[in-house]
PDB file of N, CA and C in Angstrom:
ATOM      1  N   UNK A   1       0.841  -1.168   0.000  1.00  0.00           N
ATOM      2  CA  UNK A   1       0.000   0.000   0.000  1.00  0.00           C
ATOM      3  C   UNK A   1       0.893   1.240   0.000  1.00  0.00           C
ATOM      4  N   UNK A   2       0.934   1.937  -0.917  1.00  0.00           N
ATOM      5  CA  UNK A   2       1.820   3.523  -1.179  1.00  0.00           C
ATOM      6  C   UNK A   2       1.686   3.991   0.283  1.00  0.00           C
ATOM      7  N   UNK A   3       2.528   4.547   0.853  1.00  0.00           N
ATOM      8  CA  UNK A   3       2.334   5.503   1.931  1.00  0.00           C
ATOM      9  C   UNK A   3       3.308   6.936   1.388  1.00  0.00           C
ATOM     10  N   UNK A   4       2.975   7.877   2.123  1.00  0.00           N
ATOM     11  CA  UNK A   4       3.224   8.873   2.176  1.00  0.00           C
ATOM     12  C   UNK A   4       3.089   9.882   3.795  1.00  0.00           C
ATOM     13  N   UNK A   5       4.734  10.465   3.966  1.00  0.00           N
ATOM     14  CA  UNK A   5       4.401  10.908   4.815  1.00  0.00           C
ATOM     15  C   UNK A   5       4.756  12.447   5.115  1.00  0.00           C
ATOM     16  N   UNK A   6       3.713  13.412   5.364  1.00  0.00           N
ATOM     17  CA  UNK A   6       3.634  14.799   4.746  1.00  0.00           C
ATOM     18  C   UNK A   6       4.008  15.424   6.410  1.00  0.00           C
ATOM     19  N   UNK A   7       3.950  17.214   5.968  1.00  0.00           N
ATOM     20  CA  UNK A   7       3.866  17.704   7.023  1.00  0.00           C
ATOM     21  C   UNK A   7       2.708  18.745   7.006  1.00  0.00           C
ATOM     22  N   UNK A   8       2.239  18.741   8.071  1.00  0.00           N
ATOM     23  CA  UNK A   8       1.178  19.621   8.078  1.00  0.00           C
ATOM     24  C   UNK A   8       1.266  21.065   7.463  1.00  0.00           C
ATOM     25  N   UNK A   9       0.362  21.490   6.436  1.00  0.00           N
ATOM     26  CA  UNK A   9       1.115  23.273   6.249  1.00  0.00           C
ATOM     27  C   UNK A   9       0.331  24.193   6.638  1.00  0.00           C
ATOM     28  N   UNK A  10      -1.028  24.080   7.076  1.00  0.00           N
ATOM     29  CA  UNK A  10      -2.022  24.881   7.060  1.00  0.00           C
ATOM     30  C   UNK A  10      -1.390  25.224   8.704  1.00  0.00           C
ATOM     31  N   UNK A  11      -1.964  26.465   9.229  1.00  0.00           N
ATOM     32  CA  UNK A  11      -1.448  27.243  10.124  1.00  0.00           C
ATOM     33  C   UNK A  11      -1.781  26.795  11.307  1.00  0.00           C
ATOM     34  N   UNK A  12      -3.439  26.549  11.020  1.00  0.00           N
ATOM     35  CA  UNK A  12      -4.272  26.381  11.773  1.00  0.00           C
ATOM     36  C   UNK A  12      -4.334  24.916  12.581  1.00  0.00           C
ATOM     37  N   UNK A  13      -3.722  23.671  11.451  1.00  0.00           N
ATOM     38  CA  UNK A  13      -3.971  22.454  11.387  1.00  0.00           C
ATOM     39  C   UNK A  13      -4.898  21.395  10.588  1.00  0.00           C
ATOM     40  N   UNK A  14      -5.625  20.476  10.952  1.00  0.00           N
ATOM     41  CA  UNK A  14      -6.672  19.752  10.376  1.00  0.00           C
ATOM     42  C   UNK A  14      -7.631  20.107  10.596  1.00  0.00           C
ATOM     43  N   UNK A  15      -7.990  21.710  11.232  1.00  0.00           N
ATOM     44  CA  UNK A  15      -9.329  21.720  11.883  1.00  0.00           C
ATOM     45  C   UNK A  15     -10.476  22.152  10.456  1.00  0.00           C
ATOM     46  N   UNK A  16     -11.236  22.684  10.585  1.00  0.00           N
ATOM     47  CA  UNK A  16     -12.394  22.712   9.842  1.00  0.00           C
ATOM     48  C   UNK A  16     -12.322  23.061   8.705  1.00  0.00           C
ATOM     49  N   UNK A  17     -12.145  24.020   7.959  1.00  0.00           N
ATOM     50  CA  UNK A  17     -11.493  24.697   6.817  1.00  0.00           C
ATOM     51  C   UNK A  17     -10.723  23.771   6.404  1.00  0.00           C
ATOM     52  N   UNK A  18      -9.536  23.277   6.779  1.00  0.00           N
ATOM     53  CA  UNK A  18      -8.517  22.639   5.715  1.00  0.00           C
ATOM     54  C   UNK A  18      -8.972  21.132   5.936  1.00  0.00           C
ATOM     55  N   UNK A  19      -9.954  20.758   6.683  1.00  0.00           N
ATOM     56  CA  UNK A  19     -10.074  19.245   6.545  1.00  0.00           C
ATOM     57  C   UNK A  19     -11.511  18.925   5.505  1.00  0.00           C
ATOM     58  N   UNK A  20     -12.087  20.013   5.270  1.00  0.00           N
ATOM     59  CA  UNK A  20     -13.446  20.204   4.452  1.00  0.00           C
ATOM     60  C   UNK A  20     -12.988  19.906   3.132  1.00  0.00           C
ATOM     61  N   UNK A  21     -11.540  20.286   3.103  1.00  0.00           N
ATOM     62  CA  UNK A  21     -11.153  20.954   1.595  1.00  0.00           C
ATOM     63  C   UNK A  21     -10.544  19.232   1.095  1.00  0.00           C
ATOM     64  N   UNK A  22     -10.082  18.583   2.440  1.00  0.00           N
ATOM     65  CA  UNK A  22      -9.517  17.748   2.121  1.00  0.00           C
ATOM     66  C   UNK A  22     -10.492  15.902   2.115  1.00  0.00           C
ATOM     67  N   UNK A  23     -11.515  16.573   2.426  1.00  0.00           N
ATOM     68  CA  UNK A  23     -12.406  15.256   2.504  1.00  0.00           C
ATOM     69  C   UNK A  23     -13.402  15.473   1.093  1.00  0.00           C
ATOM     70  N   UNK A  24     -13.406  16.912   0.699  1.00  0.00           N
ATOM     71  CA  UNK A  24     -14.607  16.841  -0.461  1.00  0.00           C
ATOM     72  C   UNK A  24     -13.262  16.436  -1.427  1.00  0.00           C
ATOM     73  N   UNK A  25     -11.973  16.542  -1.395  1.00  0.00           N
ATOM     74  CA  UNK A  25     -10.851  15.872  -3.059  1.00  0.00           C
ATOM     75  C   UNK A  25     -11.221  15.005  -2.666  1.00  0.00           C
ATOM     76  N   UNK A  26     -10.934  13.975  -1.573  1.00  0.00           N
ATOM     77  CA  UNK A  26     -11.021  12.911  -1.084  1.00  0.00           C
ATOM     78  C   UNK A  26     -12.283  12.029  -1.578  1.00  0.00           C
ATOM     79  N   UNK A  27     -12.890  12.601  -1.357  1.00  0.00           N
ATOM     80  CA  UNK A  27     -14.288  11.407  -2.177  1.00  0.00           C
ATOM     81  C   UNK A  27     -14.284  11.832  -3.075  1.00  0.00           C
ATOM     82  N   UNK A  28     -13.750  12.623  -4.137  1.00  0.00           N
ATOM     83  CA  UNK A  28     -14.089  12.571  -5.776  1.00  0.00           C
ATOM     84  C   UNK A  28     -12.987  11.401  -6.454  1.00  0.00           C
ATOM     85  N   UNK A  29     -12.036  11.472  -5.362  1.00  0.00           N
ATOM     86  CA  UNK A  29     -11.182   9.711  -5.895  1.00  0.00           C
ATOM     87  C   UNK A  29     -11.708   8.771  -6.048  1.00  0.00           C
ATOM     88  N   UNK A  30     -11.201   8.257  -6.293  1.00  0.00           N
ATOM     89  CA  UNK A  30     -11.285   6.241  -7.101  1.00  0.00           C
ATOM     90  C   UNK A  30     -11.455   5.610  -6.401  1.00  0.00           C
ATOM     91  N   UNK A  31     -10.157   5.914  -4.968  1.00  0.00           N
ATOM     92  CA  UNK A  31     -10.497   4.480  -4.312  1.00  0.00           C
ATOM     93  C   UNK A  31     -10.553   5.075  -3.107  1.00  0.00           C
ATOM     94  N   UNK A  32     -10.510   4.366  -1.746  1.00  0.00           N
ATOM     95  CA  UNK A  32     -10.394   5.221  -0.422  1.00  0.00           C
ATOM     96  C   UNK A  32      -8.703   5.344   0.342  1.00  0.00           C
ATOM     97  N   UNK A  33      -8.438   6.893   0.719  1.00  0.00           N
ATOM     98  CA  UNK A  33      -7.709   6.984   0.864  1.00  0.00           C
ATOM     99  C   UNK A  33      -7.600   7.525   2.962  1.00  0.00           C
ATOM    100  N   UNK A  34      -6.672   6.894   3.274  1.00  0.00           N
ATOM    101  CA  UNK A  34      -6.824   6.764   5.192  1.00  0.00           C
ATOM    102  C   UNK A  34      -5.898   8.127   5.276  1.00  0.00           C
ATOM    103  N   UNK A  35      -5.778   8.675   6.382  1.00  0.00           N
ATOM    104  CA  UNK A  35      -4.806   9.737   7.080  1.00  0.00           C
ATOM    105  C   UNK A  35      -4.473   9.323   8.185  1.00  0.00           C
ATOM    106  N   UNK A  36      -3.455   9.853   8.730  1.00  0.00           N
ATOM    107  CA  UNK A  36      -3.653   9.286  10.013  1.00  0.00           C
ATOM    108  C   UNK A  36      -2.192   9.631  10.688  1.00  0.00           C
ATOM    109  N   UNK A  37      -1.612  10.278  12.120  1.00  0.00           N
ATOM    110  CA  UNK A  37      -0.999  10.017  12.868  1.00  0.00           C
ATOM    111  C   UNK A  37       0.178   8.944  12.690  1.00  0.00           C
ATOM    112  N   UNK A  38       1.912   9.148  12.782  1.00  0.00           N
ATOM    113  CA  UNK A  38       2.231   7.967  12.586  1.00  0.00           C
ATOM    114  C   UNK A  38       2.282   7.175  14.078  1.00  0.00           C
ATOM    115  N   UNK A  39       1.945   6.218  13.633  1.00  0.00           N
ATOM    116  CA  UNK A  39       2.056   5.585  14.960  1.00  0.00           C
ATOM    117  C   UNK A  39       0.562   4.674  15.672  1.00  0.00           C
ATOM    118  N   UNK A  40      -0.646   5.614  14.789  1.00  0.00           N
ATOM    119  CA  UNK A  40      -1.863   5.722  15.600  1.00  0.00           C
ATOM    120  C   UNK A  40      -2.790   5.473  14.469  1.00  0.00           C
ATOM    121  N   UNK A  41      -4.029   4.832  14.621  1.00  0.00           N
ATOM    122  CA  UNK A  41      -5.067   4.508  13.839  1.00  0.00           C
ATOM    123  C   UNK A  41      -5.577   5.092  12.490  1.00  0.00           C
ATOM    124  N   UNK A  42      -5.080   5.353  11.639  1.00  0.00           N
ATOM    125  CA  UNK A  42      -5.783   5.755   9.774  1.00  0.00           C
ATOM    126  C   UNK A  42      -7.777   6.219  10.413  1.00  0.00           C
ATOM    127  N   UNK A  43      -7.664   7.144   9.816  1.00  0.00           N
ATOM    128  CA  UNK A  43      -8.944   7.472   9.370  1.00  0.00           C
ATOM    129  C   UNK A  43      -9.395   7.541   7.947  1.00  0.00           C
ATOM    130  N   UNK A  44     -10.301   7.404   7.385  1.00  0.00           N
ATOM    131  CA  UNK A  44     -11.228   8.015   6.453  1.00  0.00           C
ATOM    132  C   UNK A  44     -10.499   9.560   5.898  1.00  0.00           C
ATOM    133  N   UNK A  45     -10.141   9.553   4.144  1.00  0.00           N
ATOM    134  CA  UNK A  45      -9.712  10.745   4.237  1.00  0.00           C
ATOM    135  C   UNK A  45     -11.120  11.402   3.699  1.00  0.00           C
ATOM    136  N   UNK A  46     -11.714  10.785   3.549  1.00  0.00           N
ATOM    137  CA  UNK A  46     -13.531  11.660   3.145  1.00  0.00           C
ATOM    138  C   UNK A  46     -13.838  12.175   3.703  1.00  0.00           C
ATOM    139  N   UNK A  47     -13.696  12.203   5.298  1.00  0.00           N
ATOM    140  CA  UNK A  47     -14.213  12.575   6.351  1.00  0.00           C
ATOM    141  C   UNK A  47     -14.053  14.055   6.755  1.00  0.00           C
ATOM    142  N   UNK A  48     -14.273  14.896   6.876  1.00  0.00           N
ATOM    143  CA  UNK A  48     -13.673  15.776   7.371  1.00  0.00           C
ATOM    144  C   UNK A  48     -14.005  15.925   9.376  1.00  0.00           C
ATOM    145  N   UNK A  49     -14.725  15.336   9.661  1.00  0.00           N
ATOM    146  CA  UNK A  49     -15.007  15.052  10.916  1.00  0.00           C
ATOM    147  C   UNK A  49     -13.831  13.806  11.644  1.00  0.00           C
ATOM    148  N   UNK A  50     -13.613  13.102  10.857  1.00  0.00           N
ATOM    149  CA  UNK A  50     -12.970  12.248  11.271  1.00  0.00           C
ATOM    150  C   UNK A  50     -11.110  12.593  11.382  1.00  0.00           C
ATOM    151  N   UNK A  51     -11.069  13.436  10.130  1.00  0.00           N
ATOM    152  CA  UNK A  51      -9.667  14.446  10.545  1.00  0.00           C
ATOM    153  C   UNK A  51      -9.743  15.297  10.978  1.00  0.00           C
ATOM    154  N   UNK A  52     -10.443  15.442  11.453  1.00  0.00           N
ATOM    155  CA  UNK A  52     -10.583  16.992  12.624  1.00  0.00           C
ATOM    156  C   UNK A  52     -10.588  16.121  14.067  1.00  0.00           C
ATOM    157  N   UNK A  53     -10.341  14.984  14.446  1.00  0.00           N
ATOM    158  CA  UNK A  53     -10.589  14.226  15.411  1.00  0.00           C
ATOM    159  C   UNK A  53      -8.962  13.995  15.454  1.00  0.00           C
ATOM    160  N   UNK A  54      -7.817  13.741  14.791  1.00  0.00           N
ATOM    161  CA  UNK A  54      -6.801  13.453  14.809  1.00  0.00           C
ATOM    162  C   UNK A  54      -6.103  14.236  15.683  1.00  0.00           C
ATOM    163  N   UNK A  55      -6.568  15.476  15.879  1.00  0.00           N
ATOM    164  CA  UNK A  55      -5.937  16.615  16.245  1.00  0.00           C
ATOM    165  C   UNK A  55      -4.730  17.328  15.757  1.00  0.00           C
ATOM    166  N   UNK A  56      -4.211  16.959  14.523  1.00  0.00           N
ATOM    167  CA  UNK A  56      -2.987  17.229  13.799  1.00  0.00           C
ATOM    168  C   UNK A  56      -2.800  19.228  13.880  1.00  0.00           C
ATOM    169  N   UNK A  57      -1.658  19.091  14.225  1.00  0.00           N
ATOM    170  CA  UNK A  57      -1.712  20.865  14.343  1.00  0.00           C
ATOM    171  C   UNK A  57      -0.268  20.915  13.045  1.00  0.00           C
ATOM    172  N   UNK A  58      -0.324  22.346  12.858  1.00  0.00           N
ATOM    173  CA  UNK A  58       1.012  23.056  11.929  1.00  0.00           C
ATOM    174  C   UNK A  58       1.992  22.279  11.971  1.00  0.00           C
ATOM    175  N   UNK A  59       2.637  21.307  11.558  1.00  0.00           N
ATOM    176  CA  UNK A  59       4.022  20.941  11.584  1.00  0.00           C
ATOM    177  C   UNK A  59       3.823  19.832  12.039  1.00  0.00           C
ATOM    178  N   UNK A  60       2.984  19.060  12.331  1.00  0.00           N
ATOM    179  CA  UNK A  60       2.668  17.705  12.591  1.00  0.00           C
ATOM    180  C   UNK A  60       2.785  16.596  11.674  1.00  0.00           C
ATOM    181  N   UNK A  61       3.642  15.771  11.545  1.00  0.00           N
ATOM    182  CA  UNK A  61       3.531  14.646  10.716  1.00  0.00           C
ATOM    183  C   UNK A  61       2.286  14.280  10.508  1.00  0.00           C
ATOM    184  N   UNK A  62       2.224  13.828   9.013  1.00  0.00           N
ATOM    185  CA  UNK A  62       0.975  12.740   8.799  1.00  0.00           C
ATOM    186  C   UNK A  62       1.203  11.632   7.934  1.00  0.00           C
ATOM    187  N   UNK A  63       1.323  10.871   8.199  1.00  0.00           N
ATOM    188  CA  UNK A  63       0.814   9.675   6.781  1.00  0.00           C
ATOM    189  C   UNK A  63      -0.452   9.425   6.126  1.00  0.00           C
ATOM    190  N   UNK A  64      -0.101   9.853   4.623  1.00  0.00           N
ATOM    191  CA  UNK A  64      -1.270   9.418   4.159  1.00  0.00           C
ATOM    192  C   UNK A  64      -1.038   8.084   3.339  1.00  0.00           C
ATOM    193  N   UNK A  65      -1.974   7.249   2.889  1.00  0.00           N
ATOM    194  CA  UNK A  65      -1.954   5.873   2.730  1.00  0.00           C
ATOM    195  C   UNK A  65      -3.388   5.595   1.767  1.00  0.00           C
ATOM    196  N   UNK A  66      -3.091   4.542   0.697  1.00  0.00           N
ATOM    197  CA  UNK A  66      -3.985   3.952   0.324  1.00  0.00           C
ATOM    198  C   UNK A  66      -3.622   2.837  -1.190  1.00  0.00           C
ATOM    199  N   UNK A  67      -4.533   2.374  -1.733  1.00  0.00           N
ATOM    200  CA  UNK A  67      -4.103   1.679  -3.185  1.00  0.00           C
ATOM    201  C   UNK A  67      -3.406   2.220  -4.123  1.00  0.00           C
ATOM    202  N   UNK A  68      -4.238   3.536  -4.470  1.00  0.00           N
ATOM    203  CA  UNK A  68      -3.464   4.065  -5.697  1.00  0.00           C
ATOM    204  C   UNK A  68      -2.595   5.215  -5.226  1.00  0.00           C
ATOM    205  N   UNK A  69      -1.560   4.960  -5.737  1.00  0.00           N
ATOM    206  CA  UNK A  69      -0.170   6.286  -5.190  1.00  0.00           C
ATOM    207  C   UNK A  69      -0.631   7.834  -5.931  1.00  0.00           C
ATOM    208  N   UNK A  70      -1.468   7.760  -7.267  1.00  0.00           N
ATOM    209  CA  UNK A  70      -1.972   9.363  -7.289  1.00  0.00           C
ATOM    210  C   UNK A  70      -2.944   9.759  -6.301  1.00  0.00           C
ATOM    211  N   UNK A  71      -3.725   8.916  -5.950  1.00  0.00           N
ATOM    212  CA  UNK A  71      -4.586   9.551  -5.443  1.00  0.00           C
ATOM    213  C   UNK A  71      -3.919   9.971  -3.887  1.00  0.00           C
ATOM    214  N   UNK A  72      -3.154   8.719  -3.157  1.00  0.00           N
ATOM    215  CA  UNK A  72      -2.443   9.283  -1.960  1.00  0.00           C
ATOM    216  C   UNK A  72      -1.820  10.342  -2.746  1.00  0.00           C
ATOM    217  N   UNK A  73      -1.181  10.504  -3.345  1.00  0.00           N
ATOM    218  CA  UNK A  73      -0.184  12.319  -3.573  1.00  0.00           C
ATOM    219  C   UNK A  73      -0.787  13.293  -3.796  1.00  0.00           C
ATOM    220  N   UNK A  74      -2.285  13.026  -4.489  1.00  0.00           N
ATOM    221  CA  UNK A  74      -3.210  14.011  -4.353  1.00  0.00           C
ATOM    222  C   UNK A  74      -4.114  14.588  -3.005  1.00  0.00           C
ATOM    223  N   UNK A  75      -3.840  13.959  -2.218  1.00  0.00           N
ATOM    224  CA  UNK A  75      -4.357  14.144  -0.628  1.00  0.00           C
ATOM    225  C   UNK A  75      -3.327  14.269   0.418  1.00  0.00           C
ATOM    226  N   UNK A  76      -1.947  13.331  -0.214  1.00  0.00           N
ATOM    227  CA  UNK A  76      -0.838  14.069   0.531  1.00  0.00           C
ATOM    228  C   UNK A  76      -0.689  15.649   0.111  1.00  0.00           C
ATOM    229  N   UNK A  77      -0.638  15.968  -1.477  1.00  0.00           N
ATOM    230  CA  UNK A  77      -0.458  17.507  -1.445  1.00  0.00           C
ATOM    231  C   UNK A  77      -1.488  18.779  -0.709  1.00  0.00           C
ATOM    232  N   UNK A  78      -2.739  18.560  -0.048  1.00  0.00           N
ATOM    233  CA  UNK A  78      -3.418  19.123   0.253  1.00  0.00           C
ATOM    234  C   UNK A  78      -3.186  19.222   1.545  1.00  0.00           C
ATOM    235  N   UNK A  79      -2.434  18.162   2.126  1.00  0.00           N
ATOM    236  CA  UNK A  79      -2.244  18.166   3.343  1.00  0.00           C
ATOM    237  C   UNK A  79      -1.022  19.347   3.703  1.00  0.00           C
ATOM    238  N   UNK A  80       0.152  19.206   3.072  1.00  0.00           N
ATOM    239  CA  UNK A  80       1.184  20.060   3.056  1.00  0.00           C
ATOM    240  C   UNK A  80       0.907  21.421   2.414  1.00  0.00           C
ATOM    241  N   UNK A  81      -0.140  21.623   1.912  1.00  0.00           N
ATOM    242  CA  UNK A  81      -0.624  23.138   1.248  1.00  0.00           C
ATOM    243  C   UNK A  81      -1.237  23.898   2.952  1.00  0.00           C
ATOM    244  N   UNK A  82      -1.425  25.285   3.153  1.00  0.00           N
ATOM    245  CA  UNK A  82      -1.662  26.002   3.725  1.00  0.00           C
ATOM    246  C   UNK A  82      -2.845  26.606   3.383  1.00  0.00           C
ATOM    247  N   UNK A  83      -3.842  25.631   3.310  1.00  0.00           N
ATOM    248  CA  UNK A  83      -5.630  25.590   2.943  1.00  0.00           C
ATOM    249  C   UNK A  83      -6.371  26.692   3.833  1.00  0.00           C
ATOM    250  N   UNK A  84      -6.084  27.223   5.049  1.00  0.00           N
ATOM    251  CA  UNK A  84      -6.632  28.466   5.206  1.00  0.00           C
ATOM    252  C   UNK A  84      -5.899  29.895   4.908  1.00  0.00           C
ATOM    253  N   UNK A  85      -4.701  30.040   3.844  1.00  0.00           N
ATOM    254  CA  UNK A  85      -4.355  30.503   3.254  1.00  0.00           C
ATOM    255  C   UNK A  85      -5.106  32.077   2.433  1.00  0.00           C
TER     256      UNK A  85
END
């Protein structure tokens, strides 16, 4: 399974705004793609409730993970973008 592991860029973190942005790319993909803490349980990257639960702040590692490696790099890059920008 591709992994990828990003750093947080948004200022704010995973909270509402940048996890909205990142759960509506997230379900227009192919297949399902997890986020998640290293170390600690994958979520749903569709979710935006469910990454707002991670608690990921500015500069926080993340792994993102799933089947197809575009679609993880397409949800890893959103992660490392600065979405309340």
């Amino acid at each position: 399974m591709p992994t990828r592991t990003v750093v947080v860029g948004s200022a704010v973190g995973l909270h509402a705004r940048p996890a909205a942005i990142i759960s509506e790319a997230a379900a227009e993909l192919g297949s399902e793609v997890l986020i998640g803490l290293p170390g600690e349980e994958p979520v749903d990257a569709s979710s935006a409730l469910l990454i707002m639960t991670l608690g990921a702040g500015n500069g926080d590692e993340i792994e993102v993970s799933g089947d197809v490696e575009a679609d993880v790099a397409a949800v890893a890059a959103l992660v490392e973008r600065d979405l309340d920008a």
